[in-house]
C-alpha atoms as a PDB file:
ATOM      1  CA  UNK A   1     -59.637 -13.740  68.477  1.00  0.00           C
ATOM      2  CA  UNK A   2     -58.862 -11.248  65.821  1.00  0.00           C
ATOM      3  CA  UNK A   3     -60.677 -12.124  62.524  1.00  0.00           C
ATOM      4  CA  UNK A   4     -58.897 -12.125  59.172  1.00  0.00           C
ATOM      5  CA  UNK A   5     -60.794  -8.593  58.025  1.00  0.00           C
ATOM      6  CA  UNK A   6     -59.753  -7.026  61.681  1.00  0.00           C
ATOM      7  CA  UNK A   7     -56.583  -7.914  61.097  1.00  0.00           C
ATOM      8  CA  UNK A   8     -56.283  -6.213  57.196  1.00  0.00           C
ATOM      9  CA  UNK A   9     -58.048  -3.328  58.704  1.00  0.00           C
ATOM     10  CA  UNK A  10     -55.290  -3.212  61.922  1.00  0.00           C
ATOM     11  CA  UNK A  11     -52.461  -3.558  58.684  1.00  0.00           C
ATOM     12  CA  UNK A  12     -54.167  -0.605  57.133  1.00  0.00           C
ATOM     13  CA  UNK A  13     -53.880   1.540  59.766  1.00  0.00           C
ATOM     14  CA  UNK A  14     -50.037   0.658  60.574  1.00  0.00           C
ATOM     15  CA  UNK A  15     -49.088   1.163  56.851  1.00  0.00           C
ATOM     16  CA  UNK A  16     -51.271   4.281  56.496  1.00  0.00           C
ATOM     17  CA  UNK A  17     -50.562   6.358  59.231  1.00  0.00           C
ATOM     18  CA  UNK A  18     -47.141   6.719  58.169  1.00  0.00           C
ATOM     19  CA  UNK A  19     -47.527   6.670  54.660  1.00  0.00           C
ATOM     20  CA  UNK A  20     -49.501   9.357  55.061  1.00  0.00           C
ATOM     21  CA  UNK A  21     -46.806  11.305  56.578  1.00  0.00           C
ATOM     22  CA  UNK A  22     -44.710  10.898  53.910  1.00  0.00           C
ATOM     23  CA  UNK A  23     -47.352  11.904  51.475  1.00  0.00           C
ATOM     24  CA  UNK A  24     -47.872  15.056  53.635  1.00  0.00           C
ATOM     25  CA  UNK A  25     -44.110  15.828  53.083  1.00  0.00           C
ATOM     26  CA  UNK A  26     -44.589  15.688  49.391  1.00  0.00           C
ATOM     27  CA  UNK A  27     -47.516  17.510  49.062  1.00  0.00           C
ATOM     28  CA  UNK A  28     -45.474  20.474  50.924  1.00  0.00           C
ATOM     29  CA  UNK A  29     -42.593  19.832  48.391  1.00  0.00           C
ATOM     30  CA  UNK A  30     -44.522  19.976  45.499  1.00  0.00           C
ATOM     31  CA  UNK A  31     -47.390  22.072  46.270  1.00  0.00           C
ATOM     32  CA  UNK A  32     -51.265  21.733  46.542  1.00  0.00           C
ATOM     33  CA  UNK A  33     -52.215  21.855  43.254  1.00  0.00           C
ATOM     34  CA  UNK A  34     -54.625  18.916  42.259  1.00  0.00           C
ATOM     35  CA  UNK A  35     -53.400  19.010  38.895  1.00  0.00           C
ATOM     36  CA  UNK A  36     -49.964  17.785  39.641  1.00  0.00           C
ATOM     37  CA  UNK A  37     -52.020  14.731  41.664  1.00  0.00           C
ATOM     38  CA  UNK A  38     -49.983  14.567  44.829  1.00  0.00           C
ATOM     39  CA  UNK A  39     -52.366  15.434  46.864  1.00  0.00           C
ATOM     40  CA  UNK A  40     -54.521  12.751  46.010  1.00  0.00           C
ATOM     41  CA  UNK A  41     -52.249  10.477  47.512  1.00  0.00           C
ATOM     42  CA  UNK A  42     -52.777  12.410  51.090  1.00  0.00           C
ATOM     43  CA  UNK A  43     -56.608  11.828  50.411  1.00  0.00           C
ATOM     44  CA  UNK A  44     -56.308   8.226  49.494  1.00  0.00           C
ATOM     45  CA  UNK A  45     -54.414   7.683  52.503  1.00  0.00           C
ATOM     46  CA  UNK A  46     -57.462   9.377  54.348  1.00  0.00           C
ATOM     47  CA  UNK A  47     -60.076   7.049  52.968  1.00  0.00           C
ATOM     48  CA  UNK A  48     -58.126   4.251  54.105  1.00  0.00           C
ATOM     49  CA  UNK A  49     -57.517   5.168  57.526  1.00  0.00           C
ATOM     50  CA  UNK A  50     -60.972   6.192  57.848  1.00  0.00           C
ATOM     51  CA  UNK A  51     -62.366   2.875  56.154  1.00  0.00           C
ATOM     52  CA  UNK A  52     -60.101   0.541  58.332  1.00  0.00           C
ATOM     53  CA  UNK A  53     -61.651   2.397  61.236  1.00  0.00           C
ATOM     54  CA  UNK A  54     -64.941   1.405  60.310  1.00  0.00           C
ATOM     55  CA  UNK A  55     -64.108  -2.144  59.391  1.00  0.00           C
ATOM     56  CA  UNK A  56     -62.996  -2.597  63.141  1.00  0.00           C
ATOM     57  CA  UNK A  57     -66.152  -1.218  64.567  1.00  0.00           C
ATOM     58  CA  UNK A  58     -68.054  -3.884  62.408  1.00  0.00           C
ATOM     59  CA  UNK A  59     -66.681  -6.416  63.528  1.00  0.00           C
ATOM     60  CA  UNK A  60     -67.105  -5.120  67.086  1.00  0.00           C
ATOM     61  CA  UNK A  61     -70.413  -4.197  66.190  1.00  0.00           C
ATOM     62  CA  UNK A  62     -72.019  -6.472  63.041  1.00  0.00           C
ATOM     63  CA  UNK A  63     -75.573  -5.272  63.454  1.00  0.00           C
ATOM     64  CA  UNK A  64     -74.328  -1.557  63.208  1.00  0.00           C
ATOM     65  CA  UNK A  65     -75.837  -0.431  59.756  1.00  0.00           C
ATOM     66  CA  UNK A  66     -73.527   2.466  59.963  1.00  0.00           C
ATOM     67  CA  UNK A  67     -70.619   0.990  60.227  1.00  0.00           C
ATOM     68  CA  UNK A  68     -71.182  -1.761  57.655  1.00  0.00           C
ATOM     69  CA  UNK A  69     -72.058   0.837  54.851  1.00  0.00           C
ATOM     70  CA  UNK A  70     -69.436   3.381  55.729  1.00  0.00           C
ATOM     71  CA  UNK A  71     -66.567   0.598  55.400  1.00  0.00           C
ATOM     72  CA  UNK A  72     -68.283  -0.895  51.902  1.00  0.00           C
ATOM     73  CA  UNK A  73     -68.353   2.512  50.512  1.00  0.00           C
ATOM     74  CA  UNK A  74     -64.537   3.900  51.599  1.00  0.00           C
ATOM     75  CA  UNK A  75     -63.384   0.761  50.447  1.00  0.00           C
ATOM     76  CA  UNK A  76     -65.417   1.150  46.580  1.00  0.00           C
ATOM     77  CA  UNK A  77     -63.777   4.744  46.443  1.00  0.00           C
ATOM     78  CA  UNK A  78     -60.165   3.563  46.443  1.00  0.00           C
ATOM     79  CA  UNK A  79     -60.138   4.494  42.781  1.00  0.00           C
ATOM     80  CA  UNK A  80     -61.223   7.496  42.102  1.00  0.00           C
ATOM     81  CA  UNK A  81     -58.040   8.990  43.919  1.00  0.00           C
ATOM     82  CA  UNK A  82     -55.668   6.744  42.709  1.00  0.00           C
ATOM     83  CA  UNK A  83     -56.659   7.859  38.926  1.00  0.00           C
ATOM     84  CA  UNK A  84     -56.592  11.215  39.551  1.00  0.00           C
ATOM     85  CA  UNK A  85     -52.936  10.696  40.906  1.00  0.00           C
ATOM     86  CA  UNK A  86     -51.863   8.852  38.282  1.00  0.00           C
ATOM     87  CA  UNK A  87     -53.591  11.621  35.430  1.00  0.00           C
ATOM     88  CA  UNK A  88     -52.400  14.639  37.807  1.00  0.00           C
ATOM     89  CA  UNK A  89     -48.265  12.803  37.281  1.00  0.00           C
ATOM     90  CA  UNK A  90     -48.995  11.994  33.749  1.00  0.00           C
ATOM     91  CA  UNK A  91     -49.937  15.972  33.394  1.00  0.00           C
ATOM     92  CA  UNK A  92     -46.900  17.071  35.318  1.00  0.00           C
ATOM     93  CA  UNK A  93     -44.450  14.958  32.702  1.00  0.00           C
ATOM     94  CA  UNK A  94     -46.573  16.290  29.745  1.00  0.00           C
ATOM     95  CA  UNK A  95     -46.239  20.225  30.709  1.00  0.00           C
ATOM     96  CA  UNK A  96     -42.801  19.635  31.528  1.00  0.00           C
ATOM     97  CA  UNK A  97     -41.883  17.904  27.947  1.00  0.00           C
ATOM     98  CA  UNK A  98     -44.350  20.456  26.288  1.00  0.00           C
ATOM     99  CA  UNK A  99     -41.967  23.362  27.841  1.00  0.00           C
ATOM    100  CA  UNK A 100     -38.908  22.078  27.100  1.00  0.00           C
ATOM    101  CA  UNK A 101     -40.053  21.707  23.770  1.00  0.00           C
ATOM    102  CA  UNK A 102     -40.916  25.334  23.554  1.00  0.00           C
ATOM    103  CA  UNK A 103     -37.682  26.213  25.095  1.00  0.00           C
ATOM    104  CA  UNK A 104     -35.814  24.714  22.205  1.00  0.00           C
ATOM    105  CA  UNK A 105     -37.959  26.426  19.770  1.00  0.00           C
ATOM    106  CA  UNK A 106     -36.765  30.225  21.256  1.00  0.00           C
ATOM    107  CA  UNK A 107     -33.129  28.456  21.379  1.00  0.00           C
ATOM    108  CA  UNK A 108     -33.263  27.451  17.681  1.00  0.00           C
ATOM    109  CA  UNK A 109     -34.989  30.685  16.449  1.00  0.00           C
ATOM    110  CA  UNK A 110     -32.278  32.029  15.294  1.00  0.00           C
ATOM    111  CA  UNK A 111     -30.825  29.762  12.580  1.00  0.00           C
ATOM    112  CA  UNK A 112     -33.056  26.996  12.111  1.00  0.00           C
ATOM    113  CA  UNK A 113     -36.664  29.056  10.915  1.00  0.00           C
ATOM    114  CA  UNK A 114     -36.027  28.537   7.595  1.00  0.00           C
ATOM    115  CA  UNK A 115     -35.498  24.677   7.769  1.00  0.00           C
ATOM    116  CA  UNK A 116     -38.695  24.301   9.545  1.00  0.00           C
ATOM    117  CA  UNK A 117     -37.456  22.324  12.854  1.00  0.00           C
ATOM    118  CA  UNK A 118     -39.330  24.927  14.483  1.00  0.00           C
ATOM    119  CA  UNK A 119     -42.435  24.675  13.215  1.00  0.00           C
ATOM    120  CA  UNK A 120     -41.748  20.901  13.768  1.00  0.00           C
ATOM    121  CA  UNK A 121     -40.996  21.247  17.503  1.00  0.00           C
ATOM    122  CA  UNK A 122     -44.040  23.926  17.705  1.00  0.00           C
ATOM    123  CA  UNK A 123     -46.293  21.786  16.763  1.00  0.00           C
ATOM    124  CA  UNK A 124     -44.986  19.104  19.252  1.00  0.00           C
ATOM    125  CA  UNK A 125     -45.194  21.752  21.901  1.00  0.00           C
ATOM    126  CA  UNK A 126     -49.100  21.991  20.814  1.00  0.00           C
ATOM    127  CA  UNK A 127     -50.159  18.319  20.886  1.00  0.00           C
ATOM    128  CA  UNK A 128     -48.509  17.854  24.209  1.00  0.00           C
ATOM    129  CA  UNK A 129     -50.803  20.694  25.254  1.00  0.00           C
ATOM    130  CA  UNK A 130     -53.574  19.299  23.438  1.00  0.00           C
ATOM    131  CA  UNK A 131     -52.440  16.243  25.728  1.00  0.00           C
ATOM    132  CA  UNK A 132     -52.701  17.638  29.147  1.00  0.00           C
ATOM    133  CA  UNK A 133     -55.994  19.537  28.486  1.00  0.00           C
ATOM    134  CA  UNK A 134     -57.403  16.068  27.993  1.00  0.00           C
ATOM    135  CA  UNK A 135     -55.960  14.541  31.017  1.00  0.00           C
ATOM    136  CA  UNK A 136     -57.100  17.954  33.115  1.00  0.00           C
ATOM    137  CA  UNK A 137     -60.975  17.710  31.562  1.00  0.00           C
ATOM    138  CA  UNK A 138     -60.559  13.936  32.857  1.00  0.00           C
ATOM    139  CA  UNK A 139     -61.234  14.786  36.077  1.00  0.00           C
ATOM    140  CA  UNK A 140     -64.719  15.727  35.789  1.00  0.00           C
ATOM    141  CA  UNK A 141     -65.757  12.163  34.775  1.00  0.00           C
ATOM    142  CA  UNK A 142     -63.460  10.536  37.505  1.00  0.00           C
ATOM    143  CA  UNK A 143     -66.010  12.812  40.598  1.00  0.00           C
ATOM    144  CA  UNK A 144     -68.868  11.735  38.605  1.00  0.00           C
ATOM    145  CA  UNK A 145     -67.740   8.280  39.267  1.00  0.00           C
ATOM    146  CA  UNK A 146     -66.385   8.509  42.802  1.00  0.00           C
ATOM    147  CA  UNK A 147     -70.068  10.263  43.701  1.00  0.00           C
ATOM    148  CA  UNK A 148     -72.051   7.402  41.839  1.00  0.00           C
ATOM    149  CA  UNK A 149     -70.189   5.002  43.263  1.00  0.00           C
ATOM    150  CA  UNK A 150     -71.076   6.631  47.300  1.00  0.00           C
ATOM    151  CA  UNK A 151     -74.580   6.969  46.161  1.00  0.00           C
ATOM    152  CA  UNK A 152     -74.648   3.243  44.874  1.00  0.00           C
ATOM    153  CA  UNK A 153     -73.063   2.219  47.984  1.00  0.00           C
ATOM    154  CA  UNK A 154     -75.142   3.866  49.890  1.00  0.00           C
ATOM    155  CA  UNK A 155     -78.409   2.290  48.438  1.00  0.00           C
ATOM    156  CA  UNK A 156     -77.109  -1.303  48.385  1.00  0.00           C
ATOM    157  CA  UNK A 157     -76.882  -0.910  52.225  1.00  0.00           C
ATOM    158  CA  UNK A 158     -80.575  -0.326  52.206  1.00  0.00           C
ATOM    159  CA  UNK A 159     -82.951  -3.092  52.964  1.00  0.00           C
ATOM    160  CA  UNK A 160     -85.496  -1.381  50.252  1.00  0.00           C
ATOM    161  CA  UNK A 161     -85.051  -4.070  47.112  1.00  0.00           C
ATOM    162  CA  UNK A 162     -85.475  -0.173  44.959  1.00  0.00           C
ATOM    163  CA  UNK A 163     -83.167   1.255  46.746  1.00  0.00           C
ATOM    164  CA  UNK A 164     -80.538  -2.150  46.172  1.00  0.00           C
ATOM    165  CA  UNK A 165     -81.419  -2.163  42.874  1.00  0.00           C
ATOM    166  CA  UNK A 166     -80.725   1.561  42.096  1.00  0.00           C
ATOM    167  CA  UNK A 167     -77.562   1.370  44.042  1.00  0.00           C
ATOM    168  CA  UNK A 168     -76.432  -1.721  42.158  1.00  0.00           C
ATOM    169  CA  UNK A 169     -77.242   0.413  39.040  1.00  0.00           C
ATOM    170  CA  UNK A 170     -75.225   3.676  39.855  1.00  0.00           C
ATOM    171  CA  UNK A 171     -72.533   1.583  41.121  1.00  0.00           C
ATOM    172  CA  UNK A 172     -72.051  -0.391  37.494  1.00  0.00           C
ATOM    173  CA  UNK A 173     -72.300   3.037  35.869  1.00  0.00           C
ATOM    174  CA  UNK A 174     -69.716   4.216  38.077  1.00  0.00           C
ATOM    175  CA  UNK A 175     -66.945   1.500  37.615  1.00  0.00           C
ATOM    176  CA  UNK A 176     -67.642   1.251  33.972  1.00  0.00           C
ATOM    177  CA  UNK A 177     -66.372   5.359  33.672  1.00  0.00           C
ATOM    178  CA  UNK A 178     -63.077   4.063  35.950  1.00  0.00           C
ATOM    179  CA  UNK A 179     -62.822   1.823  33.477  1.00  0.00           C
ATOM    180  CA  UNK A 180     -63.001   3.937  30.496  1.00  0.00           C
ATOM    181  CA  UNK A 181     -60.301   6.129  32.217  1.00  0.00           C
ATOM    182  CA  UNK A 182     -58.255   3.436  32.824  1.00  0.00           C
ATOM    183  CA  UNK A 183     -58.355   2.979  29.304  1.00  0.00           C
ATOM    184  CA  UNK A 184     -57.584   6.211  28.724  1.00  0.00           C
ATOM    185  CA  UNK A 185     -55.178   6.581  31.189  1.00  0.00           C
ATOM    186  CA  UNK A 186     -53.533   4.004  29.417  1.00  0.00           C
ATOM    187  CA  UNK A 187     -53.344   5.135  25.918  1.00  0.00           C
ATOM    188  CA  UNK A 188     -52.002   8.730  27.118  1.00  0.00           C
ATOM    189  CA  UNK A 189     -49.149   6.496  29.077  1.00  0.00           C
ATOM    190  CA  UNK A 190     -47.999   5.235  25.758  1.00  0.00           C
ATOM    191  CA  UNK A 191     -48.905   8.242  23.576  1.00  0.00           C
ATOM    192  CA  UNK A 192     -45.827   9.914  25.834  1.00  0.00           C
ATOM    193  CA  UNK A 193     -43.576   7.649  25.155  1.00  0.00           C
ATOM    194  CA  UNK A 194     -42.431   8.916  22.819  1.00  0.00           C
ATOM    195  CA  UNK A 195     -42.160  12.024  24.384  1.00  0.00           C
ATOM    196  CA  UNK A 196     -40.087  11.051  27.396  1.00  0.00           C
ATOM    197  CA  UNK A 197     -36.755  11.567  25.272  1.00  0.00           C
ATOM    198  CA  UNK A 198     -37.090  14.928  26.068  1.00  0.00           C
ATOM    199  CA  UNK A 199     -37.973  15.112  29.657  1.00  0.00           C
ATOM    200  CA  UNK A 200     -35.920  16.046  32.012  1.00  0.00           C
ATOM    201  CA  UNK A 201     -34.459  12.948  34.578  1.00  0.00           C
ATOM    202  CA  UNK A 202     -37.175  13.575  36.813  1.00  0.00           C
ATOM    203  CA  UNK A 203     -39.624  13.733  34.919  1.00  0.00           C
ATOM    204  CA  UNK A 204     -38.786  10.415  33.270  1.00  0.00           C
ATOM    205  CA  UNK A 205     -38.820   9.052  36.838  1.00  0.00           C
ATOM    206  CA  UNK A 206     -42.130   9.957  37.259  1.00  0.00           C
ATOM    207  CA  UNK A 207     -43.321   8.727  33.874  1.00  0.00           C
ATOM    208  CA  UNK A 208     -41.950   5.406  34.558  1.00  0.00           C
ATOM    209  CA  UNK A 209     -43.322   5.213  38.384  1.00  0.00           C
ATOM    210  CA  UNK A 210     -47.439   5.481  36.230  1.00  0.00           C
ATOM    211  CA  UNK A 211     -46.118   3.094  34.154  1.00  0.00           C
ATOM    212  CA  UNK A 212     -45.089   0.842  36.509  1.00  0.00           C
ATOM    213  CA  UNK A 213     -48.690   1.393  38.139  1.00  0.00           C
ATOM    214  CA  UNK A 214     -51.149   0.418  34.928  1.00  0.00           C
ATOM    215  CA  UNK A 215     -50.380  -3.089  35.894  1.00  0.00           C
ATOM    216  CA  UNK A 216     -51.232  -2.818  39.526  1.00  0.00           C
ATOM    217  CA  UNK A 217     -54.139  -0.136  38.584  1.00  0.00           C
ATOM    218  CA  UNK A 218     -55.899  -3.028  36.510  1.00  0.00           C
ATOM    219  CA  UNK A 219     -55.948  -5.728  39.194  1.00  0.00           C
ATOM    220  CA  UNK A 220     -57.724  -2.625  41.583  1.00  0.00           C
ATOM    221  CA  UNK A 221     -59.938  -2.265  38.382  1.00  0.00           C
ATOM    222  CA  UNK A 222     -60.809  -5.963  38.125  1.00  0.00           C
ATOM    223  CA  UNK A 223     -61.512  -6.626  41.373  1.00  0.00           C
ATOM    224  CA  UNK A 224     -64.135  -3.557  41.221  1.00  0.00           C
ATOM    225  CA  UNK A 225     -65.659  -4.762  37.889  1.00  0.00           C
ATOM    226  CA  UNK A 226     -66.336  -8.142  39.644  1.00  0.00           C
ATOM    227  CA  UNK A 227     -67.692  -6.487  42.950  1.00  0.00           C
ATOM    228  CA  UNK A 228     -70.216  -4.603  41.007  1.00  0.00           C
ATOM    229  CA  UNK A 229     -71.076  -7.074  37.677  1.00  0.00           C
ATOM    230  CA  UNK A 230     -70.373 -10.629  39.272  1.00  0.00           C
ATOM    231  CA  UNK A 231     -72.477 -13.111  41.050  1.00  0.00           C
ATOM    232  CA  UNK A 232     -70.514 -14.431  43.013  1.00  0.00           C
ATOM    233  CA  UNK A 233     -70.677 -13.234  46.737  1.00  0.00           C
ATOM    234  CA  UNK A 234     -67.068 -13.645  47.192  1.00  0.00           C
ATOM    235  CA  UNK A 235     -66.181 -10.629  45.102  1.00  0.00           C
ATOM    236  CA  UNK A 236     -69.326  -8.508  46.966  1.00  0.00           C
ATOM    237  CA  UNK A 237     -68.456  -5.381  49.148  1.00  0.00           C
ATOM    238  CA  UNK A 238     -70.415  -6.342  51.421  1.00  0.00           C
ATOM    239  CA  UNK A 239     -69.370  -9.356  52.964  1.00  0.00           C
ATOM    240  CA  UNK A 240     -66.647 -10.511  50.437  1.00  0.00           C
ATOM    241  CA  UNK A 241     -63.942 -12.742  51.158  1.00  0.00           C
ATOM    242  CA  UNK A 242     -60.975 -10.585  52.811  1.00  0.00           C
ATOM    243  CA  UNK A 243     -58.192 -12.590  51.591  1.00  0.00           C
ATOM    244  CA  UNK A 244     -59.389 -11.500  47.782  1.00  0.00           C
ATOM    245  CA  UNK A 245     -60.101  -7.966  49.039  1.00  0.00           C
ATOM    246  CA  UNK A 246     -56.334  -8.020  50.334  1.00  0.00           C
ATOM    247  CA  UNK A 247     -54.433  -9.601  47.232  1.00  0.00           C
ATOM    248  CA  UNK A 248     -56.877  -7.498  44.618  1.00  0.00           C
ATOM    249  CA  UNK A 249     -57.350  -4.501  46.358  1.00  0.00           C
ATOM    250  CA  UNK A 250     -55.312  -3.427  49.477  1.00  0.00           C
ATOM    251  CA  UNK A 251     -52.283  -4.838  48.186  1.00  0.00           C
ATOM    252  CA  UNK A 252     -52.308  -3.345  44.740  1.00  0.00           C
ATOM    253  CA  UNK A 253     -53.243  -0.073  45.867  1.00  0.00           C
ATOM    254  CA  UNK A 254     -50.053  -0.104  48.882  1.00  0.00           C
ATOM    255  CA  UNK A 255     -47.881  -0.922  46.043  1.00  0.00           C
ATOM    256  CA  UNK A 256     -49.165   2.275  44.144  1.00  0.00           C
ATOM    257  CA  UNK A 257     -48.948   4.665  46.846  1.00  0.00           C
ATOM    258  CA  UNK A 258     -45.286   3.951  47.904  1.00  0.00           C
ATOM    259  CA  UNK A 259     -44.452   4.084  44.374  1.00  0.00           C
ATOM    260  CA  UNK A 260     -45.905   7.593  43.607  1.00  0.00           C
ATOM    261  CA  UNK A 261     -44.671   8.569  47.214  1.00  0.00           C
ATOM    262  CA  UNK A 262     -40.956   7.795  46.485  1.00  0.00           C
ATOM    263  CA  UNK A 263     -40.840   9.447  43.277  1.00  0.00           C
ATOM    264  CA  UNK A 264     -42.534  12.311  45.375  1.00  0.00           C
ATOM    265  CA  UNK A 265     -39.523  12.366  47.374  1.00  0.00           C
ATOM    266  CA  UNK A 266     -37.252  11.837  45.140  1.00  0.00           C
ATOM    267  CA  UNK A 267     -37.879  14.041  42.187  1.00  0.00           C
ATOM    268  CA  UNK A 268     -36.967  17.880  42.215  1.00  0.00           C
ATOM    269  CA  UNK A 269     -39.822  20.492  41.961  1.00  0.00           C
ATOM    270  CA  UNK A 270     -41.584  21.438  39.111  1.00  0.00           C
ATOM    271  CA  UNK A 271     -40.282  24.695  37.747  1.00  0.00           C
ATOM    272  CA  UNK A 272     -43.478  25.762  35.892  1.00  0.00           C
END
């Protein structure tokens, strides 16, 4: 009889496989640059595969060490690429604004120096560049998390109480920097708000689809906060319940890939 984690792992790998088709397509669309975060999707959808993989051979195989640690630690990494998707769109929308905004200012040259609109929309064109230098130095935290949060993985499936200890340690440290770019995350959403007046239809379309995310991102980011700082077993990457796994973590993060995925599709290439 197929257990209830078999089973979410089995789902995984039906959603995934073509998912990650799809993401393929718009990584070839919109090009390979991380910074315009499409690519992390394709990864994401990597680490899931290759996690639901592993959660079938433990259940195959329960006293395989291997196995065990490999699917706790894919499944703790779910994060980091999800982020750095959501930053890499959030960039995308900012440059985009930030160059129509300079495109006005050479259109309004002309006749409009002397009232000052374009030192107005010049210094617009700056902060949004201010803007997406922030999100782009973001990224560096967001691998310093993803790597403490393999090496804390990696020592909680020790049977050395250090080694647990440590690993409980770097994985705290580790969710705790998520968090704080959450945050972030979160305050550059609505800091563009503002902004999105001036974007072009798909850009707005893509500012919308992170919006739409945050929500979805914070239940991922709660259930992670609970894994590492709660008690309670149920919440644990190692051996948690896999009906809260599924409604706080695979769930939430589905819903975030297909929507990234169909604005993917959907929206035109960036020009710049």
């Amino acid at each position: 009889m197929v257990s209830t984690q078999e089973a979410i792992a089995i789902a995984e790998i039906c959603v995934y496989i073509p998912t990650f088709v799809l993401t393929l397509v718009v990584v070839f669309r919109h090009g390979f640059k991380k910074q315009f975060g499409w690519i992390y999707l394709a990864i994401f959808c990597i680490v899931r595969l290759a996690g639901a993989g592993f959660k079938i051979a433990q259940t195959h195989n329960p006293d395989n060490k291997t196995d065990i640690e490999w699917a706790a630690i894919l499944q703790s990494v779910g994060l980091s690429p999800l982020l750095l998707a959501s930053l890499g769109l959030l960039k995308r929308v900012t440059d985009e604004v930030s160059n129509h905004v300079r495109s006005e200012n050479n259109a309004f040259a002309g006749y409009a120096a002397n009232s000052g609109l374009v030192n107005i929309v010049a210094k617009r064109a700056t902060a949004n560049s201010r803007r997406s230098r922030i999100i782009q130095i973001t990224a560096l935290p967001a691998m310093i998390a993803l790597a403490l949060c393999i090496v804390g993985g990696t020592d909680e499936a020790d049977t050395d109480a250090s080694d647990i200890s440590n690993g409980k340690k770097y994985m705290k440290i580790g969710i705790l920097i998520f968090g704080a770019i959450y945050l972030l995350l979160c305050a550059l959403v609505i800091i563009t708000m503002k902004d999105v007046g001036n974007a072009m239809h798909g850009e707005k379309r893509i500012y919308f689809a992170v919006l739409t995310a945050l929500p979805f991102l914070a239940v991922r980011l709660l259930y992670s906060v609970l894994a590492a700082f709660s008690n309670n077993k149920d919440f644990s990457i190692f051996g948690g319940k896999p009906l809260i796994q599924l409604f706080m973590g695979v769930v939430e993060e589905f819903v975030i890939v297909c929507i990234y995925t169909l604005v993917g599709l959907t929206c035109n290439k960036s020009v710049y």
